[in-house]
C-alpha atoms as a PDB file:
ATOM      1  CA  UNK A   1       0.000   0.000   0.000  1.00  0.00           C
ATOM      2  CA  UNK A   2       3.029   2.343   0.408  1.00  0.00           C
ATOM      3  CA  UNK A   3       4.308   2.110  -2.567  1.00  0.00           C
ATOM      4  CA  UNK A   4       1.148   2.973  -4.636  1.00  0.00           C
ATOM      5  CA  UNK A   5       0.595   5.964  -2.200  1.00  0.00           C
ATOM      6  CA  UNK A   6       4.305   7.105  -3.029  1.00  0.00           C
ATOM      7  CA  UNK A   7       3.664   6.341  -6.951  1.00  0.00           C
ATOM      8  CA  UNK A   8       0.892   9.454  -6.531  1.00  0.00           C
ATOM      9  CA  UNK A   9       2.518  11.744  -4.641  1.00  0.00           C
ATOM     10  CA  UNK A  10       5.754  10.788  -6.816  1.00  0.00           C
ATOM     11  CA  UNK A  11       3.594  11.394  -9.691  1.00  0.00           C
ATOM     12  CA  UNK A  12       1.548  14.688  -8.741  1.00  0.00           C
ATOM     13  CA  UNK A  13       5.324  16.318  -7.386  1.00  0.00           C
ATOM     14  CA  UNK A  14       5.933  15.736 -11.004  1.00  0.00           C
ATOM     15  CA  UNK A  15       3.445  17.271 -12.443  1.00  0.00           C
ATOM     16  CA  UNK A  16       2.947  20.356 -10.390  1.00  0.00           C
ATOM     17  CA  UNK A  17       6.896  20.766 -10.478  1.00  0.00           C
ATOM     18  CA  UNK A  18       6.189  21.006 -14.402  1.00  0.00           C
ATOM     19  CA  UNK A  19       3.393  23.138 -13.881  1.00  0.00           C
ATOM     20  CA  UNK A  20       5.437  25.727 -11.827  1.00  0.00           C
ATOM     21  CA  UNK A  21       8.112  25.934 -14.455  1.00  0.00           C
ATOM     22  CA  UNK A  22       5.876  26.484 -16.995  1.00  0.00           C
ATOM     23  CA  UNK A  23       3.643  29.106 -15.374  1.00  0.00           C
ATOM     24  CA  UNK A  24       0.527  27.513 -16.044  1.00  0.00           C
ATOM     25  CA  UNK A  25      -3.026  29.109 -15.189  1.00  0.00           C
ATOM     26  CA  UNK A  26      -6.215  27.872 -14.436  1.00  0.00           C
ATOM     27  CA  UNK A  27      -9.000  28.999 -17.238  1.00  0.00           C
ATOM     28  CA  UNK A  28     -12.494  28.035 -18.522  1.00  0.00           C
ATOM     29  CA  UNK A  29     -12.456  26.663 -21.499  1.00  0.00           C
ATOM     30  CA  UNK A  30     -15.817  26.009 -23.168  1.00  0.00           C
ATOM     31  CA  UNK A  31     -17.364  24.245 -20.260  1.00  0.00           C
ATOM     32  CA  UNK A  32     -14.273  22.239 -18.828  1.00  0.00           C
ATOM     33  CA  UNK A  33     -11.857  24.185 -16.085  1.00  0.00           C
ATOM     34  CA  UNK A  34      -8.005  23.347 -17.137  1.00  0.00           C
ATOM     35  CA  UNK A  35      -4.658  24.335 -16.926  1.00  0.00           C
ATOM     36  CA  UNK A  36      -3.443  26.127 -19.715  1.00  0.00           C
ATOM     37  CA  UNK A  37      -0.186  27.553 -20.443  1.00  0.00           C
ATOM     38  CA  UNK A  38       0.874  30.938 -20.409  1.00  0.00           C
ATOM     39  CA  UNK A  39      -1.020  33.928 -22.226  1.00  0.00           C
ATOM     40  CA  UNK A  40      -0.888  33.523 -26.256  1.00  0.00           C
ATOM     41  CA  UNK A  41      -0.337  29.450 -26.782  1.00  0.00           C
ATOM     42  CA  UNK A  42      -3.445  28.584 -24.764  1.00  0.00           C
ATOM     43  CA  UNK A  43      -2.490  25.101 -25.135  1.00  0.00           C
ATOM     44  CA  UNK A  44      -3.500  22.903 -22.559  1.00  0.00           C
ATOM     45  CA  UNK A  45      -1.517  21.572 -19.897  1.00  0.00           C
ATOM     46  CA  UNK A  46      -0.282  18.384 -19.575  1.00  0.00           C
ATOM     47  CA  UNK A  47       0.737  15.248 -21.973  1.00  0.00           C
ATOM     48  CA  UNK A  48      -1.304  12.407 -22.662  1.00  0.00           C
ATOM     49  CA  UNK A  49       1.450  10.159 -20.741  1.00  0.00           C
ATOM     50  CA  UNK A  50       1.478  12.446 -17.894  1.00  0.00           C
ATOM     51  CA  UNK A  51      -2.351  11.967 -17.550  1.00  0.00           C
ATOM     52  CA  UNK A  52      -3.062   8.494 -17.994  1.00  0.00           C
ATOM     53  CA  UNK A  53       0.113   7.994 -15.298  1.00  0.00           C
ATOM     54  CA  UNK A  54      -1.856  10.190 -13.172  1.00  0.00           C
ATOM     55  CA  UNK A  55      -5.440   8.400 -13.296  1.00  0.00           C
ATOM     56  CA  UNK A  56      -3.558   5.153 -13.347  1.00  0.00           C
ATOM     57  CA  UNK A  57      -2.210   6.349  -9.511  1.00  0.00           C
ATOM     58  CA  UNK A  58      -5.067   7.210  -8.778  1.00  0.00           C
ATOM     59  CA  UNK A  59      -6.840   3.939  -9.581  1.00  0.00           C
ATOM     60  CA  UNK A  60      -3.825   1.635  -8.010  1.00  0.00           C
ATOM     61  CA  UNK A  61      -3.621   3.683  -5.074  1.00  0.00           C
ATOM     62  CA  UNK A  62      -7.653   3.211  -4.813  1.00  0.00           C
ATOM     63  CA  UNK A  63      -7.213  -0.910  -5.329  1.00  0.00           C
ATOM     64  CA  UNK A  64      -4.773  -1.280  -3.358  1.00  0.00           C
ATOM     65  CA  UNK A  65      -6.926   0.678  -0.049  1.00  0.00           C
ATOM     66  CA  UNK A  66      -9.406  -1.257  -0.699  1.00  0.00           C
ATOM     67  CA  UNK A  67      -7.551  -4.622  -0.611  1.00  0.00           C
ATOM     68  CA  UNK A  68      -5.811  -4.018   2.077  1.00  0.00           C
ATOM     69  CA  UNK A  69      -8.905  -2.961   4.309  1.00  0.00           C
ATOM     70  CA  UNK A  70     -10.228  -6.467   3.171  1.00  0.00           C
ATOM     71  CA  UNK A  71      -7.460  -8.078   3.756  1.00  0.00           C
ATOM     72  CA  UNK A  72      -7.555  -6.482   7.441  1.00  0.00           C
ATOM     73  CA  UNK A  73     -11.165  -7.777   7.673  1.00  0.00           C
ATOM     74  CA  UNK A  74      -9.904 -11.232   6.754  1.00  0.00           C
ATOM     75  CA  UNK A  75     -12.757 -11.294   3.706  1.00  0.00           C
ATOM     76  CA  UNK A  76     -12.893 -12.227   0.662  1.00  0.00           C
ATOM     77  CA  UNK A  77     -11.365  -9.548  -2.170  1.00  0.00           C
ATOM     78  CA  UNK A  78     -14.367  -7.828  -3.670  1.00  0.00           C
ATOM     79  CA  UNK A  79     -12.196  -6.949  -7.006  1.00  0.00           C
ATOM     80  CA  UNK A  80     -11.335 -10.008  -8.618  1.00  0.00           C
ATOM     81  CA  UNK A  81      -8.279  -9.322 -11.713  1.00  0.00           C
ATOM     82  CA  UNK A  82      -6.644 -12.212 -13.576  1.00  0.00           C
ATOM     83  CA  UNK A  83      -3.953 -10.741 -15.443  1.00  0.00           C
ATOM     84  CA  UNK A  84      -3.779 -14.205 -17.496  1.00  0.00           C
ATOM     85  CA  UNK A  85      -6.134 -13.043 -20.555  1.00  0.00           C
ATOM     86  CA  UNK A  86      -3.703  -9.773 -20.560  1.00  0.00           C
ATOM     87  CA  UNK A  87      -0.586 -11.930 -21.102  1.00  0.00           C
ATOM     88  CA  UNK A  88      -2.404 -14.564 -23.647  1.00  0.00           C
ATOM     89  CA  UNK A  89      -3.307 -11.385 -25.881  1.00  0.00           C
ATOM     90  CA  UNK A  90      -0.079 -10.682 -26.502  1.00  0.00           C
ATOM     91  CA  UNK A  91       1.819 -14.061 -27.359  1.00  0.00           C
ATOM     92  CA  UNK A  92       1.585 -15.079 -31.112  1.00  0.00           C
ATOM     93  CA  UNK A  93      -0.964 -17.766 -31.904  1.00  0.00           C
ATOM     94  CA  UNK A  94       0.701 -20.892 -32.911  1.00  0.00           C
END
């Protein structure tokens, strides 16, 4: 469970460290609130890796809570993941 909470924090230091260096503001865009770079780009802040790393934190770091509270309980695992049709999606068919 510590090491999923340090992968967040790991990963939001990151990206608020970027977002410091790069003066980012927070603007309405259409109907969505987001970072945005400086005046005259208005791109949006943040990469599509630096995203998905985030919500993929987020989610471990929410799995991994709830596992261990259920492994505290000594009950069964509610979330239930074989990683075995994962792996068999990627090796060649024969």
């Amino acid at each position: 469970m510590l090491i999923s909470f340090a992968a967040l924090f790991i990963c939001i230091v990151g990206l608020v460290r970027k977002g410091q260096k790069d003066k980012v503001t927070w603007e309405w865009k259409a109907t969505l609130p987001w970072l945005y770079y400086p005046l005259g780009s208005h791109k949006p802040f943040g990469s599509f890796k630096g995203i998905i790393g985030l919500v993929c934190a987020l989610r471990q770091c929410a799995v991994t809570t709830i596992n261990y509270e259920f492994c505290g309980a000594h009950a069964d695992n509610p979330i239930k993941i074989s990683v075995w049709p994962i792996i068999f999606s990627y090796v060649p068919s024969l």
